[in-house]
C-alpha atoms as a PDB file:
ATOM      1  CA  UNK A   1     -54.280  22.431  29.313  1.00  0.00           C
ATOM      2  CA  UNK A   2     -51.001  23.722  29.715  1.00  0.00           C
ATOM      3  CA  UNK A   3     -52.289  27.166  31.308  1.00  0.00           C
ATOM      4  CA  UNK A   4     -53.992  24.693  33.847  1.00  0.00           C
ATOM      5  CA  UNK A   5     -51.461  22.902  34.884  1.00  0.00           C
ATOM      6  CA  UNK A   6     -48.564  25.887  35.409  1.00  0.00           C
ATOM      7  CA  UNK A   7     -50.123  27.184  38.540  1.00  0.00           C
ATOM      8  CA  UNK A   8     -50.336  23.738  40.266  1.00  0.00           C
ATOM      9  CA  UNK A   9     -46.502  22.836  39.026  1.00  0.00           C
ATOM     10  CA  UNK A  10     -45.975  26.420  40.607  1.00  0.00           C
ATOM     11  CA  UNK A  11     -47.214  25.586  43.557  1.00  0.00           C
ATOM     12  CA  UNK A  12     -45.849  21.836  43.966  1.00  0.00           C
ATOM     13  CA  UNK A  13     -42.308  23.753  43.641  1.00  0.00           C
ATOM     14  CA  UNK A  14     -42.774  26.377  46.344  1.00  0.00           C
ATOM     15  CA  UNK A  15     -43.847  23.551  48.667  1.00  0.00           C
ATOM     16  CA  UNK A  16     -40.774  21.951  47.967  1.00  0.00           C
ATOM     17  CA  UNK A  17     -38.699  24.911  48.606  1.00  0.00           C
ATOM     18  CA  UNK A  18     -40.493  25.876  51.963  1.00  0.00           C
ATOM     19  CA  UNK A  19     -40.265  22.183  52.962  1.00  0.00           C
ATOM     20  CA  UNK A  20     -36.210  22.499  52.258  1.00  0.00           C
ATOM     21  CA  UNK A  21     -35.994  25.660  53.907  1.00  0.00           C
ATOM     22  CA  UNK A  22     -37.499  24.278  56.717  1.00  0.00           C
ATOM     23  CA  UNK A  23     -35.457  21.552  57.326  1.00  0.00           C
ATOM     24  CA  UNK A  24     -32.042  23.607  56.561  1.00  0.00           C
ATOM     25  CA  UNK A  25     -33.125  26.188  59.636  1.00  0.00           C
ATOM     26  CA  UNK A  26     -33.599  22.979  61.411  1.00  0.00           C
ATOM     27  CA  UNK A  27     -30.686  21.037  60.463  1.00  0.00           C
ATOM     28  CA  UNK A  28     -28.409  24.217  61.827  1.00  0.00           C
ATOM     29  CA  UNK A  29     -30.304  24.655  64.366  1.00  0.00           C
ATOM     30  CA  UNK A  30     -29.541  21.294  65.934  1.00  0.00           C
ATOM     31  CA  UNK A  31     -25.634  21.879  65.019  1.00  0.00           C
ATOM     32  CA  UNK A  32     -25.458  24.708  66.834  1.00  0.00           C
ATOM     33  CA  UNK A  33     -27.221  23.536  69.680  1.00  0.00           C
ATOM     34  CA  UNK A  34     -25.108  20.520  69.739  1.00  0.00           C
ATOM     35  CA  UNK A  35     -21.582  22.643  68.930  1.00  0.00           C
ATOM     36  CA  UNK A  36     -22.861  24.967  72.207  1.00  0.00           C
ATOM     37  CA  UNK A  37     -23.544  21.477  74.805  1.00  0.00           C
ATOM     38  CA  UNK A  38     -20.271  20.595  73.598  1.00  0.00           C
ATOM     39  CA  UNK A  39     -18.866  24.349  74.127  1.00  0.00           C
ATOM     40  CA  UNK A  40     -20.533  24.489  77.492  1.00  0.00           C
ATOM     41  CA  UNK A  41     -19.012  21.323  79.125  1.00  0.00           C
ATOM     42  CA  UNK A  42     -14.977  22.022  77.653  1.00  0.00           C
ATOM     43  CA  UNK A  43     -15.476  25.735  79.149  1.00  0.00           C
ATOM     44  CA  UNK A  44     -17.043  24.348  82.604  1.00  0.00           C
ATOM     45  CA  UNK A  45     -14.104  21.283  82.877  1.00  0.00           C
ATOM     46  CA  UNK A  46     -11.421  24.467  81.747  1.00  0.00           C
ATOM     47  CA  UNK A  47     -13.072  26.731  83.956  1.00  0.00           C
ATOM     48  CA  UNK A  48     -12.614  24.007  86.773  1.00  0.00           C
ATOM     49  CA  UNK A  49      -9.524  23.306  85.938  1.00  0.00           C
ATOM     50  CA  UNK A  50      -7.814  26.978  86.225  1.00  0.00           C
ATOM     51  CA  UNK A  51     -10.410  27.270  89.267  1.00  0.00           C
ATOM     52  CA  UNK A  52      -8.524  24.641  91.479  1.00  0.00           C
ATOM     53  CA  UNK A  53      -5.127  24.344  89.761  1.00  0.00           C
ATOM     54  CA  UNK A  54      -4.241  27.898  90.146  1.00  0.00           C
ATOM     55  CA  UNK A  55      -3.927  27.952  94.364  1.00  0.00           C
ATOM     56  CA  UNK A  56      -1.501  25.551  93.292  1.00  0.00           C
ATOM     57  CA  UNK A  57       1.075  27.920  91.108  1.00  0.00           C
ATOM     58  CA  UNK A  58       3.807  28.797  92.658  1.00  0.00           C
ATOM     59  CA  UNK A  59       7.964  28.803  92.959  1.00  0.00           C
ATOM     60  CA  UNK A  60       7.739  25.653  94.848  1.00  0.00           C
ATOM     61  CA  UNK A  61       5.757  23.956  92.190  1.00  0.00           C
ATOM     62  CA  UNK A  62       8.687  23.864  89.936  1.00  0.00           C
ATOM     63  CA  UNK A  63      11.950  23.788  92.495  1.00  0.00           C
ATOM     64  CA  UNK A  64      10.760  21.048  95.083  1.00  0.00           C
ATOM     65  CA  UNK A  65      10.554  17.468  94.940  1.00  0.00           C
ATOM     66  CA  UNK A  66       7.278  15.272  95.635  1.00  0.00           C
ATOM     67  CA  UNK A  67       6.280  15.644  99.148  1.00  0.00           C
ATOM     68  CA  UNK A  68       4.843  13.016 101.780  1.00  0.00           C
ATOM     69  CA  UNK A  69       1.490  13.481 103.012  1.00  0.00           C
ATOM     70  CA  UNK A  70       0.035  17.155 104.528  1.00  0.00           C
ATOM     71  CA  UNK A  71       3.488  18.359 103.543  1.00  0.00           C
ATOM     72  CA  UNK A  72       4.239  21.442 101.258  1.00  0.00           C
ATOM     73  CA  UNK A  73       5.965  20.208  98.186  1.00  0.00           C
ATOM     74  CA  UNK A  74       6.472  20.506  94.523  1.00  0.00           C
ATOM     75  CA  UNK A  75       6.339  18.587  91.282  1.00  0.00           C
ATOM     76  CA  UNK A  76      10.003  19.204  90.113  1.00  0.00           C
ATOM     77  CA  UNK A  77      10.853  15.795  89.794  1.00  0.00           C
ATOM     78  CA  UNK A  78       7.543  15.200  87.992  1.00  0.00           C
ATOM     79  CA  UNK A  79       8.018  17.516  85.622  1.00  0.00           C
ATOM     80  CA  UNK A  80      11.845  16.475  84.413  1.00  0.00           C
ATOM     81  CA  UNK A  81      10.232  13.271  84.277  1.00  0.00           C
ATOM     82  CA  UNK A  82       8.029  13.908  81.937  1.00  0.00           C
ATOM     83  CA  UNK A  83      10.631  16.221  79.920  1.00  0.00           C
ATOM     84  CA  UNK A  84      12.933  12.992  79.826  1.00  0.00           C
ATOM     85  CA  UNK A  85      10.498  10.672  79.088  1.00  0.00           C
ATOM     86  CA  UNK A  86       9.117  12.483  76.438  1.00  0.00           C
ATOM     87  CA  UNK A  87      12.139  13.618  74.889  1.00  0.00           C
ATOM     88  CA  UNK A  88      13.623   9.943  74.949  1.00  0.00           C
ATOM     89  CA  UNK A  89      10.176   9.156  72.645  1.00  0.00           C
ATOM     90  CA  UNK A  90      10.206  11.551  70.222  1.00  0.00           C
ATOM     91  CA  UNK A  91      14.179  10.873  69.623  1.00  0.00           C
ATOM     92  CA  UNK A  92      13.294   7.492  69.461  1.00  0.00           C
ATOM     93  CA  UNK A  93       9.684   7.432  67.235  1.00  0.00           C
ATOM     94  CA  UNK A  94      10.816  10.453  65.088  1.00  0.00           C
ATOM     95  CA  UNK A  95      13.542   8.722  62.921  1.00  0.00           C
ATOM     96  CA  UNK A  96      11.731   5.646  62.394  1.00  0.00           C
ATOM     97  CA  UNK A  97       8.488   7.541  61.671  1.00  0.00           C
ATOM     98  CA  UNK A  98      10.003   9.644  58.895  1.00  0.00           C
ATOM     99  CA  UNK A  99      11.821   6.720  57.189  1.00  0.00           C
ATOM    100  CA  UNK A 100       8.544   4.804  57.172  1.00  0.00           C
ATOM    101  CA  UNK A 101       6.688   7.560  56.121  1.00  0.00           C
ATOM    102  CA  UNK A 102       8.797   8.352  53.346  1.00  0.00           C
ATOM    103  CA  UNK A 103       9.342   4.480  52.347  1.00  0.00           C
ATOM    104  CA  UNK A 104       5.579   4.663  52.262  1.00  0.00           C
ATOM    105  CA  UNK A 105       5.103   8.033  50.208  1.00  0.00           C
ATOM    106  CA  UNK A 106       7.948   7.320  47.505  1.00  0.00           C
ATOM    107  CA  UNK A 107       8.533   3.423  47.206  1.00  0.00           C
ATOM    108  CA  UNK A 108       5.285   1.947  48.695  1.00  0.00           C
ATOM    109  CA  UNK A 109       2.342   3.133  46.777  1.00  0.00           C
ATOM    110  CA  UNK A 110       2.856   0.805  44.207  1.00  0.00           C
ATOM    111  CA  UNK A 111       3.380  -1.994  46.057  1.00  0.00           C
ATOM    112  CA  UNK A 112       1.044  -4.684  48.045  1.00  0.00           C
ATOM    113  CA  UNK A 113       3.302  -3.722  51.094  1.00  0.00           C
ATOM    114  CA  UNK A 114       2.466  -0.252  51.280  1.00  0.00           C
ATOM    115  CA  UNK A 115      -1.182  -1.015  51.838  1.00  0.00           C
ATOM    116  CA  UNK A 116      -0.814  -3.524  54.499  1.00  0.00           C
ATOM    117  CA  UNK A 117       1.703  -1.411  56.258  1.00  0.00           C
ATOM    118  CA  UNK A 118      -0.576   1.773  56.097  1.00  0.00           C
ATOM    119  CA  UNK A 119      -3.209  -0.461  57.406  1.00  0.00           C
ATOM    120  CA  UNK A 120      -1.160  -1.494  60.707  1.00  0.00           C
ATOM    121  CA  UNK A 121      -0.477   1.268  61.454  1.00  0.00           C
ATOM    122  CA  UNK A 122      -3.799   2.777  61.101  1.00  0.00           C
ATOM    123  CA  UNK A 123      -4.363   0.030  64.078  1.00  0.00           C
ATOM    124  CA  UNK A 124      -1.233   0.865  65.836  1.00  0.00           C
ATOM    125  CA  UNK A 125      -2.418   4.558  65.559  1.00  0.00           C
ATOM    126  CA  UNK A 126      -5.957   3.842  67.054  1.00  0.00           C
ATOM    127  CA  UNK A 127      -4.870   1.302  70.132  1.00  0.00           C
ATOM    128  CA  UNK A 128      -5.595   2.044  73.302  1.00  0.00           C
ATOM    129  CA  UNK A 129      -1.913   3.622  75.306  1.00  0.00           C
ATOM    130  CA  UNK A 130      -2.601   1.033  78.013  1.00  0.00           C
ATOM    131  CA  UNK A 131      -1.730  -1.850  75.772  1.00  0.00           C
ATOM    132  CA  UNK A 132       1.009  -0.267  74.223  1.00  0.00           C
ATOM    133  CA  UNK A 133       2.175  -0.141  77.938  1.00  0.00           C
ATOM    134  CA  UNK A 134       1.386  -3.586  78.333  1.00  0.00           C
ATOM    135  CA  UNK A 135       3.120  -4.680  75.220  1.00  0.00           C
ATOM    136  CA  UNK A 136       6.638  -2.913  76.644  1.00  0.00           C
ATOM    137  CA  UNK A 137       5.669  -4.414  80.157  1.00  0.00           C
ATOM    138  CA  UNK A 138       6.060  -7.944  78.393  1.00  0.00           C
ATOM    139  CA  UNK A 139       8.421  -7.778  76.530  1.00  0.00           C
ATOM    140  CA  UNK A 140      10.979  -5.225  78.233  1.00  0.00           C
ATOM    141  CA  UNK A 141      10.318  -4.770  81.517  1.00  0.00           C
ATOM    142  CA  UNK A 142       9.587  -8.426  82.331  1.00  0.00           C
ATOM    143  CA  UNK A 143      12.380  -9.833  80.274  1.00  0.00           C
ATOM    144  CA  UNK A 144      15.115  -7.355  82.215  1.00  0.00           C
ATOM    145  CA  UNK A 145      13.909  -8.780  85.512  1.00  0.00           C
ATOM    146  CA  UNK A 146      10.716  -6.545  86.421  1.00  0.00           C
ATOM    147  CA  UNK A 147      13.125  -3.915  86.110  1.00  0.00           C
ATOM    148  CA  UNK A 148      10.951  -0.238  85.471  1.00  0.00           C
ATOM    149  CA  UNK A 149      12.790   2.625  83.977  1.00  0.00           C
ATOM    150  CA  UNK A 150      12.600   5.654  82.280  1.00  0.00           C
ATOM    151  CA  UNK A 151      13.650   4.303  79.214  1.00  0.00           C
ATOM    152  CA  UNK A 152      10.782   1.490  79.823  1.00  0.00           C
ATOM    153  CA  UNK A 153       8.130   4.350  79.547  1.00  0.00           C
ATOM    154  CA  UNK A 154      10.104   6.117  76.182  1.00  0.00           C
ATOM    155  CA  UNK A 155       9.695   3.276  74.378  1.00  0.00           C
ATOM    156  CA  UNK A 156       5.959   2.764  75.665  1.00  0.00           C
ATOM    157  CA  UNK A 157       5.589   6.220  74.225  1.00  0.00           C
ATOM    158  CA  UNK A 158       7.376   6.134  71.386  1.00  0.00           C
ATOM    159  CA  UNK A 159       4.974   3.893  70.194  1.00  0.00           C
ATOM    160  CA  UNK A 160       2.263   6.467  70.523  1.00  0.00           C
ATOM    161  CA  UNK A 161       4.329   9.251  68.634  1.00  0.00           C
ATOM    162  CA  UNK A 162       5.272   6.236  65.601  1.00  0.00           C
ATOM    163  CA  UNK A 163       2.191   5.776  63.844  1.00  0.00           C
ATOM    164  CA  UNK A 164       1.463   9.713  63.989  1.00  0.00           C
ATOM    165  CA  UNK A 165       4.484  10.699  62.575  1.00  0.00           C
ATOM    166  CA  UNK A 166       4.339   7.710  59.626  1.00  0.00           C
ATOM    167  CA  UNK A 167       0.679   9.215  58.568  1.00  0.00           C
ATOM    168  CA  UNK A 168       2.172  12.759  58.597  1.00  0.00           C
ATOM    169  CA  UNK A 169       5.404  12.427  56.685  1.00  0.00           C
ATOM    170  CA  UNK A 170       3.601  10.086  54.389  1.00  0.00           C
ATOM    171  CA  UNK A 171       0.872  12.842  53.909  1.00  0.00           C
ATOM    172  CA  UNK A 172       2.903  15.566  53.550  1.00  0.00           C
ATOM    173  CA  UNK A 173       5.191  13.736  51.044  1.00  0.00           C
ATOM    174  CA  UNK A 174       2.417  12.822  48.709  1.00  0.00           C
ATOM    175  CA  UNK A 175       1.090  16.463  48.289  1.00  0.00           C
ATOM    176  CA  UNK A 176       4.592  17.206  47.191  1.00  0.00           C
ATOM    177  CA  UNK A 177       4.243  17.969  43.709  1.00  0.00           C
ATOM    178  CA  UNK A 178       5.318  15.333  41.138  1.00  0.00           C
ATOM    179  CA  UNK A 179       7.229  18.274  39.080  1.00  0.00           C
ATOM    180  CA  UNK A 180       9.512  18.801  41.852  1.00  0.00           C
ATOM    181  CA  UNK A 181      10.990  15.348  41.803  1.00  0.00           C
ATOM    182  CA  UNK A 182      10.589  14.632  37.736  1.00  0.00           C
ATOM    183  CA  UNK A 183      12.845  18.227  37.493  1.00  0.00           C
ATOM    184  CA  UNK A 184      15.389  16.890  40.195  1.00  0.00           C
ATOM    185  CA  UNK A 185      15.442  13.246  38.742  1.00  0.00           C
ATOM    186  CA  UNK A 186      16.087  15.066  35.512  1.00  0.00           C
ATOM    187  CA  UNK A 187      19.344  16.581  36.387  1.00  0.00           C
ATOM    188  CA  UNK A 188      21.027  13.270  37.193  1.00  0.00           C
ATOM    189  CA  UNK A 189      20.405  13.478  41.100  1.00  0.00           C
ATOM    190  CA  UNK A 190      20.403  10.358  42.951  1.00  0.00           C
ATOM    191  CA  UNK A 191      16.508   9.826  44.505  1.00  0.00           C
ATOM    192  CA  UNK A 192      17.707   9.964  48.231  1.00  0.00           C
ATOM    193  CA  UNK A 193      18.836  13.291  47.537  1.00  0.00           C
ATOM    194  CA  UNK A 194      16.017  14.422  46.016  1.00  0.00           C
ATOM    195  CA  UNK A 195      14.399  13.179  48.656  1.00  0.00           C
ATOM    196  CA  UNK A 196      16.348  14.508  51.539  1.00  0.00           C
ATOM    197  CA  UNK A 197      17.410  18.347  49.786  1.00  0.00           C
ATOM    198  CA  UNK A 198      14.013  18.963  47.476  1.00  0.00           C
ATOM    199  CA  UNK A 199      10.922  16.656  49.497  1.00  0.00           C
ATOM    200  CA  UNK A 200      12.090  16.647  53.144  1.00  0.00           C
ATOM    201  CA  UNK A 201      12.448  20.883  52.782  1.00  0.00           C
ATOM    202  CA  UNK A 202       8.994  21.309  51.458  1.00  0.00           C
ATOM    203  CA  UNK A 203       7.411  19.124  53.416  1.00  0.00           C
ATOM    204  CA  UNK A 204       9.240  20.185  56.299  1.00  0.00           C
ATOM    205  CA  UNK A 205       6.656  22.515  58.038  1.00  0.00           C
ATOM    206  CA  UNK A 206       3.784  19.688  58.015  1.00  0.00           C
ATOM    207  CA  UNK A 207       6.468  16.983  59.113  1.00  0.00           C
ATOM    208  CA  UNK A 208       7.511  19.010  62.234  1.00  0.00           C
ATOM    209  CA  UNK A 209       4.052  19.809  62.923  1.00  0.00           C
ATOM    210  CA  UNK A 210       3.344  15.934  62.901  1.00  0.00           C
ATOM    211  CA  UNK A 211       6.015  15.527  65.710  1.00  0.00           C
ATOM    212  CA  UNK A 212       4.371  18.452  67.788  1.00  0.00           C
ATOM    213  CA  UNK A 213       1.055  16.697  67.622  1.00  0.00           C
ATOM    214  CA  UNK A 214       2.702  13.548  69.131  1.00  0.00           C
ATOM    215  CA  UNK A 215       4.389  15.383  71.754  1.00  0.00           C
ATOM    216  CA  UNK A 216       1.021  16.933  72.945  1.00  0.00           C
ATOM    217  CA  UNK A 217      -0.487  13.641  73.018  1.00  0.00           C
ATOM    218  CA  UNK A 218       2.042  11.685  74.978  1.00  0.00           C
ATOM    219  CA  UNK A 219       2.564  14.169  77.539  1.00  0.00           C
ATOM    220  CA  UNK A 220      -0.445  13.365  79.218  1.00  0.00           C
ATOM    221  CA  UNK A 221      -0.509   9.733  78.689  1.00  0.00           C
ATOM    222  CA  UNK A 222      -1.000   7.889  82.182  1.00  0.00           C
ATOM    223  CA  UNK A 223      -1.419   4.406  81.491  1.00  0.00           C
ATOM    224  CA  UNK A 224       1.904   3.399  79.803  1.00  0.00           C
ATOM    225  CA  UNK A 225       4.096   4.739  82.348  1.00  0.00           C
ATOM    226  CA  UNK A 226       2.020   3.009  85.018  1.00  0.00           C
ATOM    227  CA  UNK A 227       3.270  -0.089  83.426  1.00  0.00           C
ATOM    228  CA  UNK A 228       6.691   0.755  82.664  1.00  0.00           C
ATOM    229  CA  UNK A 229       8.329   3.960  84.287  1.00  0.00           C
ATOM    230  CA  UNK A 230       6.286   3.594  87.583  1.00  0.00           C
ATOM    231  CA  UNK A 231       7.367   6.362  89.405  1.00  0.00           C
ATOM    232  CA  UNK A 232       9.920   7.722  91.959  1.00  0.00           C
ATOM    233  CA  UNK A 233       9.383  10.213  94.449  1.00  0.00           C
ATOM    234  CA  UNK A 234      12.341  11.385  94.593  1.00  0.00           C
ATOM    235  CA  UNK A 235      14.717  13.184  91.661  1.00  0.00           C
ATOM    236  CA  UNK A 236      16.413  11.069  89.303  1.00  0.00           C
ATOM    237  CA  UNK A 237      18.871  11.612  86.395  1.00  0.00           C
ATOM    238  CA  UNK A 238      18.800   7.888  85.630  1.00  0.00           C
ATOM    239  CA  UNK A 239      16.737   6.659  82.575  1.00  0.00           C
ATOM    240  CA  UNK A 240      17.005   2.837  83.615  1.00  0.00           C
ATOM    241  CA  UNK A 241      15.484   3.358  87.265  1.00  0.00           C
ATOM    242  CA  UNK A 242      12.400   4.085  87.673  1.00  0.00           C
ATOM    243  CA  UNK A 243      11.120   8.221  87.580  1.00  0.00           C
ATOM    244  CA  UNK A 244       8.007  10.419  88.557  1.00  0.00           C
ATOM    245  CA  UNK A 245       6.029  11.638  85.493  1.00  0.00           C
ATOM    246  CA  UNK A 246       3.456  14.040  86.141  1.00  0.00           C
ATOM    247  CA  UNK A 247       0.644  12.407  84.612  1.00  0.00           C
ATOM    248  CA  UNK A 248       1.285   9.427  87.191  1.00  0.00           C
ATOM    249  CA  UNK A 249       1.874  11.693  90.294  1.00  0.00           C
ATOM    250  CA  UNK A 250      -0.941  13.037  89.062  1.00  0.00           C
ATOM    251  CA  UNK A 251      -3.416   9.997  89.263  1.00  0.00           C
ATOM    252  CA  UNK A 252      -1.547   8.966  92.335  1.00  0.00           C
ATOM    253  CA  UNK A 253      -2.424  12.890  94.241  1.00  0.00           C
ATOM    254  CA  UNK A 254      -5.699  12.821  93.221  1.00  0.00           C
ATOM    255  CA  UNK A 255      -7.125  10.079  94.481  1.00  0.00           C
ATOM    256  CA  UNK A 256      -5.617  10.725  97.838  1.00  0.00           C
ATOM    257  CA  UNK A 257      -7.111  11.873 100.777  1.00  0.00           C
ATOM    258  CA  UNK A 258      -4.568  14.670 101.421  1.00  0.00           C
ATOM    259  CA  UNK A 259      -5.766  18.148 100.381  1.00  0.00           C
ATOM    260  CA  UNK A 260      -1.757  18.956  99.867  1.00  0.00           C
ATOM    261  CA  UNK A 261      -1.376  16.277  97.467  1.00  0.00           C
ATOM    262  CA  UNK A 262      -4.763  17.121  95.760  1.00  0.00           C
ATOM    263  CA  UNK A 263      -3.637  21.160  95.132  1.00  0.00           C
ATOM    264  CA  UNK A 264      -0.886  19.662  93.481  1.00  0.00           C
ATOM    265  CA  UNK A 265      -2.602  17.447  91.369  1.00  0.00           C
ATOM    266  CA  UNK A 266      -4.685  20.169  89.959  1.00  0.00           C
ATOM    267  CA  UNK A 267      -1.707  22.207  89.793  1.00  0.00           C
ATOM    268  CA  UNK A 268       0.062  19.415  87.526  1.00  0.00           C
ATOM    269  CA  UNK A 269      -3.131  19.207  85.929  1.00  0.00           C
ATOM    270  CA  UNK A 270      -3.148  23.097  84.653  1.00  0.00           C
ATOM    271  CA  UNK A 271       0.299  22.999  83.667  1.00  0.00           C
ATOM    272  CA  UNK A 272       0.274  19.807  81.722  1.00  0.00           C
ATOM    273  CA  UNK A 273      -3.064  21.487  79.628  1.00  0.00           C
ATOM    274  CA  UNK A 274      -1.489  25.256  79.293  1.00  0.00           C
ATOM    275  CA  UNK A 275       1.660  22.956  77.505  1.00  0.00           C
ATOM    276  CA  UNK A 276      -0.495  20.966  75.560  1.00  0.00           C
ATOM    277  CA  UNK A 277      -2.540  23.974  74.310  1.00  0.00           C
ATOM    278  CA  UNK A 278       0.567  25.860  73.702  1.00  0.00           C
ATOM    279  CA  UNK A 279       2.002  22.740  71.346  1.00  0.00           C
ATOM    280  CA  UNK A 280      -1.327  22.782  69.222  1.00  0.00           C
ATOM    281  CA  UNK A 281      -1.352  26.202  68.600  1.00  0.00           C
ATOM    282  CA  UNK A 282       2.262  26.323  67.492  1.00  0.00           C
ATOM    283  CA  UNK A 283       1.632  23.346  65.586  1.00  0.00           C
ATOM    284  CA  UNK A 284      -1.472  24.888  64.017  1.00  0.00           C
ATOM    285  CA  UNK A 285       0.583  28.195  63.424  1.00  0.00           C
ATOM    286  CA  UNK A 286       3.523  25.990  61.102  1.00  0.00           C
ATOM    287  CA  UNK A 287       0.517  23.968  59.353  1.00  0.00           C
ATOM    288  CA  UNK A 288      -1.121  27.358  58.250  1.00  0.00           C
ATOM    289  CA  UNK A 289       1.960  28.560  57.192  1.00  0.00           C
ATOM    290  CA  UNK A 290       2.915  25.777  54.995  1.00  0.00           C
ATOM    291  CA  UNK A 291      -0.441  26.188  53.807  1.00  0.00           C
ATOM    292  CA  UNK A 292       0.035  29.692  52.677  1.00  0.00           C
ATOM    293  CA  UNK A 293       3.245  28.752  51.244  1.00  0.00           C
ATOM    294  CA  UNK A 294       2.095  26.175  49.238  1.00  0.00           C
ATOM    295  CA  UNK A 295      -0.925  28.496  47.624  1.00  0.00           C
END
């Protein structure tokens, strides 16, 4: 009976096989397919993008100021803008991120606290940039007498670059190992110096690539300056008026009827990605080699 039943056990089991190696060509098959429709669109919208945006590089780009309609202009003032703007967020979202992070890596794990704060800012990390700008619209911009600044659209930022830098110090923190801090705490150091001399230093490379990854993603942000920095068209060194962001000139040039104002709007556009793209990949390049470090 047993010789009987061999061959049709045999043959149950190379059914099987077939059927799974059927399905696995078809499984990648479908994930490639998908990974090239994806591929195809990002190359046609960059291929765009450099299309029209590059008529638009030039000296002027970067030493003249916002022009009126079917005038030759610049984005000058767009571009310190943004510099300021951005700059004024990360000094602002940076310090608080890191102490919450670490708060949240060394004293909060253990704690009820810890949980509910990781889980706000999970939200805070997830909402949409326009109500962040809407939150600083109520309760700054409103309360100083409609008054939109530079400083207006920081904070609306900074509250984009927060909850990124609070998951990546906490993160990078925890993979710390526990033998670092057990041999500092053993030689009589006080925690916050074990914490800023032995943690901070080898967690150092992930941290900073935390703050990169916030910089690329506020740089582009539209919605929050809309509602708080509003925009100038002419330059300004002040951070309580209002100044031109390129993100906003931007949305404002492309909309517009005036081919000018649309070159430079594609123009803005190109530059805005080629510094974006150039932030990833250096903050790619110090995650790798922390990585390497670390193994």
């Amino acid at each position: 009976m047993s010789a009987v039943a061999a061959p049709s056990s045999s043959a149950s089991s190379s059914g099987l096989y077939a059927r799974r190696r059927v399905t696995n060509v078809l499984a990648i098959a479908m994930a490639c397919a998908t990974a090239l429709f994806g591929l195809f669109f990002l190359g046609w919208i960059l291929w765009t993008l450099v299309a029209k945006g590059i008529a638009g590089i030039d000296w002027n780009l970067f030493t003249k100021m916002t022009p009126p309609p079917m005038q030759e202009g610049g984005l000058a003032n767009a571009f310190f803008g943004s510099a300021v703007m951005c700059a004024l967020a990360i000094a602002i979202g940076t310090p608080l991120g890191i102490a919450a992070g670490t708060w949240l890596a060394e004293y909060g794990n253990a704690r009820k606290a810890g949980t509910v704060v990781r889980f706000v800012n999970d939200i805070l990390l997830s909402a949409p940039s326009i109500v962040l700008g809407l939150f600083v619209y109520t309760l700054y911009v409103m309360q100083t007498g409609g008054n939109f600044s530079a400083f207006a659209g920081a904070l609306a930022l900074a509250f984009i670059v927060l909850p990124v830098v609070v998951r990546t110090t906490d993160e990078m923190l925890r993979l710390v190992p526990v033998q670092m801090r057990e041999a500092a705490l053993s030689l009589g150091i006080p925690q916050w110096k074990v914490i800023v001399q032995v943690l901070y230093r080898s967690a150092s490379a992930g941290i900073v690539t935390g703050i990169l990854l916030a910089l690329a993603r506020i740089s582009g942000e539209t919605a929050p300056l809309l509602f708080t920095a509003f925009g100038n068209q002419f330059w300004s060194t002040k951070v309580f008026q209002p100044m031109a962001s390129v993100p906003v000139v931007m949305n404002q040039f492309a909309g517009s009827p005036y081919e000018s104002w649309q070159v430079l709007a594609w123009a803005g556009a190109l530059v805005l990605t080629v510094f974006v793209l150039l932030v990833s990949l250096t903050a790619r390049a110090l995650l790798l080699r922390n990585k390497i470090t670390h193994d």
